[in-house]
Protein backbone atom coordinates (compact mmCIF):
# COMPACT_ATOMS: atom_id res chain seq x y z
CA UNK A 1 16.17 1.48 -4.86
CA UNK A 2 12.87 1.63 -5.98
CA UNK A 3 12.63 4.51 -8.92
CA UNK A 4 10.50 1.96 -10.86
CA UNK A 5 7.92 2.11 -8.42
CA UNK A 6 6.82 5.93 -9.11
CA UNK A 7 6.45 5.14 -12.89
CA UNK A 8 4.35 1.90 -12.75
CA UNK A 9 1.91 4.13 -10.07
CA UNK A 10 1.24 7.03 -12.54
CA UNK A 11 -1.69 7.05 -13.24
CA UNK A 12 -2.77 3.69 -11.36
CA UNK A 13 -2.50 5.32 -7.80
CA UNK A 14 -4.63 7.96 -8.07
CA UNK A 15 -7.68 6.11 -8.98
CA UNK A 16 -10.45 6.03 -7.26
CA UNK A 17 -9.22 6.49 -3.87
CA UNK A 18 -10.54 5.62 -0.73
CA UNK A 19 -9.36 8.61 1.56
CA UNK A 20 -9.48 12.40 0.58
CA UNK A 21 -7.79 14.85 2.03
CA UNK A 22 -8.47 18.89 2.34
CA UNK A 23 -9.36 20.11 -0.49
CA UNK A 24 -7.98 23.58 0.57
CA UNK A 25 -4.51 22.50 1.67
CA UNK A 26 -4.77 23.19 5.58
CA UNK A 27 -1.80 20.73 5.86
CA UNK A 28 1.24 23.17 6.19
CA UNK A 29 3.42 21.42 3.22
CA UNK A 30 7.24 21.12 3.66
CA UNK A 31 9.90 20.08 0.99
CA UNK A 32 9.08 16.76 -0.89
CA UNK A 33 12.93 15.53 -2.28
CA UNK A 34 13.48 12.73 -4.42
CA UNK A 35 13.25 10.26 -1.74
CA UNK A 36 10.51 11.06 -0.74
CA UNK A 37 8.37 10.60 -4.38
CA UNK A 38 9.96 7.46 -4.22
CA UNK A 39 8.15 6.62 -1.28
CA UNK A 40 4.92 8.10 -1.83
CA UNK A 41 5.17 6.32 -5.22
CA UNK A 42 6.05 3.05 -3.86
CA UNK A 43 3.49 3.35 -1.29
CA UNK A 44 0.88 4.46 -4.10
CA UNK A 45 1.94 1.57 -6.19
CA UNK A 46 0.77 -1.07 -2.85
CA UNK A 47 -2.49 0.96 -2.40
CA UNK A 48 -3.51 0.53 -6.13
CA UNK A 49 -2.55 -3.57 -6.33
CA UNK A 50 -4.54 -3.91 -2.81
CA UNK A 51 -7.25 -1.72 -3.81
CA UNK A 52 -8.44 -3.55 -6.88
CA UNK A 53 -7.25 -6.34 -9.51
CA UNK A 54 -4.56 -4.97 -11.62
CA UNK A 55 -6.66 -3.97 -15.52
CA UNK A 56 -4.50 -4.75 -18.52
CA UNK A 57 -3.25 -0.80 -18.34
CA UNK A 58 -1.88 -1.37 -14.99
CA UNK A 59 -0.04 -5.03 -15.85
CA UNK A 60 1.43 -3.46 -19.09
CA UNK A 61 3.04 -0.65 -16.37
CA UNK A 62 4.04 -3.20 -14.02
CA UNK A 63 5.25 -5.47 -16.77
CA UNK A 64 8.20 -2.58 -17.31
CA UNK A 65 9.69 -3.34 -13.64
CA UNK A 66 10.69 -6.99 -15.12
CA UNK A 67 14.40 -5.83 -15.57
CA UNK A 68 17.65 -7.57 -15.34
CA UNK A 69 18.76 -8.56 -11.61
CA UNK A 70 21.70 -5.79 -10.75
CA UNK A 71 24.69 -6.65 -8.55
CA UNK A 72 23.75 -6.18 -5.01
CA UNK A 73 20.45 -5.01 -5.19
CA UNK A 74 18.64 -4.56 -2.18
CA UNK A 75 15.43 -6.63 -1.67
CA UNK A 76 12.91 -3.62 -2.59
CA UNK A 77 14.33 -3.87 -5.93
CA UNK A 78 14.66 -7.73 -6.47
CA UNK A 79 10.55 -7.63 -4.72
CA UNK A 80 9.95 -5.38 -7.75
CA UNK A 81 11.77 -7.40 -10.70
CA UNK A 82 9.39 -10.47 -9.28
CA UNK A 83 6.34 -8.43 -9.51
CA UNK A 84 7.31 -7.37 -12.62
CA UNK A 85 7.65 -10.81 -13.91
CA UNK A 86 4.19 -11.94 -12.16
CA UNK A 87 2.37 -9.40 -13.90
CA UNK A 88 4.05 -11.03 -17.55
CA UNK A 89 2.31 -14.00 -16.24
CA UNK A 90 -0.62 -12.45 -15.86
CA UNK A 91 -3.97 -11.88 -17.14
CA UNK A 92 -6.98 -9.30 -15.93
CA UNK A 93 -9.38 -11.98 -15.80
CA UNK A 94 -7.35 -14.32 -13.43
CA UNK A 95 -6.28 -11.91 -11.33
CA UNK A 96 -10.01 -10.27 -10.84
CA UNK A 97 -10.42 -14.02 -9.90
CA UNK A 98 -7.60 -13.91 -7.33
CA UNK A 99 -8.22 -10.88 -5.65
CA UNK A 100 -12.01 -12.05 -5.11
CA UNK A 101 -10.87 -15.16 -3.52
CA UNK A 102 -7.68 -13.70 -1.50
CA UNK A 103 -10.09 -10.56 -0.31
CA UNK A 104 -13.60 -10.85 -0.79
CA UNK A 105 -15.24 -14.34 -0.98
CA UNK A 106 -18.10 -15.70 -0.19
CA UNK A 107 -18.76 -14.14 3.42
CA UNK A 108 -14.89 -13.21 3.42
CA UNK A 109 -11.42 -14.01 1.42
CA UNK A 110 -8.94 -15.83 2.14
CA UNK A 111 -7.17 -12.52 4.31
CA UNK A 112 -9.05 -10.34 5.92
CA UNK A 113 -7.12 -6.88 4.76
CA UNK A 114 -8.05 -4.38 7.99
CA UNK A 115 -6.12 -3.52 10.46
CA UNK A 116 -8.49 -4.37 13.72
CA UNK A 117 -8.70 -7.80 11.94
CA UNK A 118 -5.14 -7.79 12.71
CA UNK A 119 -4.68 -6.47 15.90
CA UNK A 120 -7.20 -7.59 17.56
CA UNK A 121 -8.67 -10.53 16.10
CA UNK A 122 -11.88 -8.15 15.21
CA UNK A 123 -13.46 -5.88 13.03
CA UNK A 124 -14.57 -2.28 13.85
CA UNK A 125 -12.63 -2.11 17.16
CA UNK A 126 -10.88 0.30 19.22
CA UNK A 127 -8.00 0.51 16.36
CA UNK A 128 -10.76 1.61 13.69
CA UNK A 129 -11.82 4.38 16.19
CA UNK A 130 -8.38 5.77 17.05
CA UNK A 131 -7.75 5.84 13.48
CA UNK A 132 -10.22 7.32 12.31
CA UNK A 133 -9.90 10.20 15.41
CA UNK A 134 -6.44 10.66 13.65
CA UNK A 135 -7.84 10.88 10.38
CA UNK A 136 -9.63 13.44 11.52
CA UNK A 137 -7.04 15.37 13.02
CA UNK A 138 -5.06 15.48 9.48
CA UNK A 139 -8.03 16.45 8.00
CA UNK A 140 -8.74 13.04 5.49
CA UNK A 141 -12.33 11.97 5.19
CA UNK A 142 -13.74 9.15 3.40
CA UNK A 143 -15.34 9.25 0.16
CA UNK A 144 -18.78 9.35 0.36
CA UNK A 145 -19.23 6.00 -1.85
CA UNK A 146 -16.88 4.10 -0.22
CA UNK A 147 -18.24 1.63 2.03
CA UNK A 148 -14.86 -0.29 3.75
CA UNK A 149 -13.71 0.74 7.27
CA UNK A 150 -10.99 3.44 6.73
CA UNK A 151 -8.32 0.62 8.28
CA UNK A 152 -7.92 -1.20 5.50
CA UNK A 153 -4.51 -1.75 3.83
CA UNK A 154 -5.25 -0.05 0.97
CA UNK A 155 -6.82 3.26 2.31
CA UNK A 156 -4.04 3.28 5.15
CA UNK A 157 -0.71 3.18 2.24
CA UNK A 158 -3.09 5.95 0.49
CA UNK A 159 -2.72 8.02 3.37
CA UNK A 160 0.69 7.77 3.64
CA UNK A 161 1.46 8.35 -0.07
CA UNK A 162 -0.71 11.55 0.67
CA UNK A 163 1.34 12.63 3.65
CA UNK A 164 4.28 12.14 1.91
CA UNK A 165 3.37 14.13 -1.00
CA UNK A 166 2.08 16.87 1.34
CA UNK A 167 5.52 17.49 2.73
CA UNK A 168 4.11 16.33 5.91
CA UNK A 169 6.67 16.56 8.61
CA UNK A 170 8.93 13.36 9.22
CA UNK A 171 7.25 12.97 12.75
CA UNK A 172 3.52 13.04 11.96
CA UNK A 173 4.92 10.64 9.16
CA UNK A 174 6.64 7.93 12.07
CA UNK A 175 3.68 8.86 14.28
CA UNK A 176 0.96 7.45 11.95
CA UNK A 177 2.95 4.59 10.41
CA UNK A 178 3.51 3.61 13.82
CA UNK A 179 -0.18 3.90 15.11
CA UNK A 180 -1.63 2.42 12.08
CA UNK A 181 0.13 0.65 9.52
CA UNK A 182 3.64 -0.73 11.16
CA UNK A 183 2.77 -2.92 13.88
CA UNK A 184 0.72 -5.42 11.18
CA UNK A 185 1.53 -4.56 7.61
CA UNK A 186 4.58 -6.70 7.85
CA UNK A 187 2.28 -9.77 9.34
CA UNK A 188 -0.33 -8.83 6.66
CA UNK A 189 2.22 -8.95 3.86
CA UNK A 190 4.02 -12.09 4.86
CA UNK A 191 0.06 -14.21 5.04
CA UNK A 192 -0.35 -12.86 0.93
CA UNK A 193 3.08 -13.66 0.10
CA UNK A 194 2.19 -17.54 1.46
CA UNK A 195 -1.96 -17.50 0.45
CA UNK A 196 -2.88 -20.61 -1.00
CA UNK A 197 -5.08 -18.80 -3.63
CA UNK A 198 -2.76 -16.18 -4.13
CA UNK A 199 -0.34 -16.34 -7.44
CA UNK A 200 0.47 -12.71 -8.76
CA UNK A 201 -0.51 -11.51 -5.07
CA UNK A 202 2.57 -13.80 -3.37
CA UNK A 203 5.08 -10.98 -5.57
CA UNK A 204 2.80 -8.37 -4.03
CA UNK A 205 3.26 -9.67 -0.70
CA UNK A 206 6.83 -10.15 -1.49
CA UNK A 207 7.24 -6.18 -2.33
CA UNK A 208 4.91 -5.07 0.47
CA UNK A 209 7.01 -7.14 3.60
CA UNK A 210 10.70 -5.73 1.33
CA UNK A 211 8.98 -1.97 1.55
CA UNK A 212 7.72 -2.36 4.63
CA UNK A 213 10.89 -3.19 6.26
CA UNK A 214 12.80 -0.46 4.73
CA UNK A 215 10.30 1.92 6.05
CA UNK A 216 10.84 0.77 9.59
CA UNK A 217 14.66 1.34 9.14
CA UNK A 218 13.55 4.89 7.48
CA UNK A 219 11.92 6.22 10.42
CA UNK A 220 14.18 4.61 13.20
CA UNK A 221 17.24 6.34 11.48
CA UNK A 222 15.47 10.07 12.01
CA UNK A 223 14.30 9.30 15.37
């Protein structure tokens, strides 16, 4: 479904992230099966793209998931043959352009990419604080020269990736997802996919809604 994903994160993903978690491992770690690096992959791909404007490293990557359409693929893998052809569009210096407008701006972007913005209309409200009490819990911290609230969209997929790649059970999987990044990544997704100063970023909107539905059918189907 999306195999493509894991290769155009390697070595994009892991940069400079915005959540760390135990450095001694006090996560007891399960089984990770091919499925699962799929998912931590395509949810490592999201954090990197939302993170920070694609560099000419990470277009080239992206550039290989512009493949020919396959008889009834599913929309995770027709979201990533569009990205794919965005990023042969592309160009660093646009896109660094794009991102600034979409997320950043003068005084603020186009979206506002945090999940109390989302929920509540706010920033830094009750949603920040339960997260970051469940955070806690899992043992994540932020880094120390990272500045954003730990909700947004970015720092939240990292998590999950992280999770994921822990062998962290199914449940504390659904539970977070479900807490933190399900009931507004779909809404978040779907504004970038239709941004008025978004171009590249619509096909990362596009991939992020496609994902983010099949990860809602994922964790209903091992309820």
């Amino acid at each position: 479904m999306y195999a493509p994903a894991v290769e155009a994160a390697r070595g994009v993903r892991d940069a400079d992230p915005q959540v760390a978690g135990p450095a001694h491992g006090d996560r007891a770690a399960g089984v990770v099966n091919e499925e699962e690096t799929l998912r931590a992959g395509a949810y490592g791909l999201l954090a990197a793209l939302l993170r920070a404007a694609p560099d000419q490293t990470t277009l080239e990557r992206l550039r290989g998931l512009d493949v020919a359409e396959r008889p009834g693929e599913d929309p995770v893998a027709t979201s990533l043959r569009m990205l794919g052809l965005a990023a042969r569009d592309s160009r660093p210096g646009g896109l660094a352009d794009e991102f600034q407008a979409l997320f950043v701006g003068i005084g603020r972007g186009e979206l506002v990419p945090f999940g109390s913005w989302y929920l509540t209309g706010f920033l830094m409200e009750r949603p920040l604080s339960q997260l970051r009490d469940d955070l806690a819990r899992l043992g994540f911290e932020r880094q120390p020269d990272v500045r954003e609230p730990e909700d947004h969209v970015a720092a939240l997929c990292e998590v999950m990736a992280l999770l994921i790649q822990d062998g962290v059970a199914h449940e504390t999987q659904r539970e977070f997802f479900e807490r933190h990044l399900g009931p507004w990544l779909g809404r978040f997704c779907g504004d970038l996919e239709t941004a008025r100063t978004a171009v590249f970023y619509r096909a990362v909107g596009a991939f992020g809604g496609a994902f983010n539905e099949l990860e809602q059918r994922y964790f209903s189907m091992r309820v």
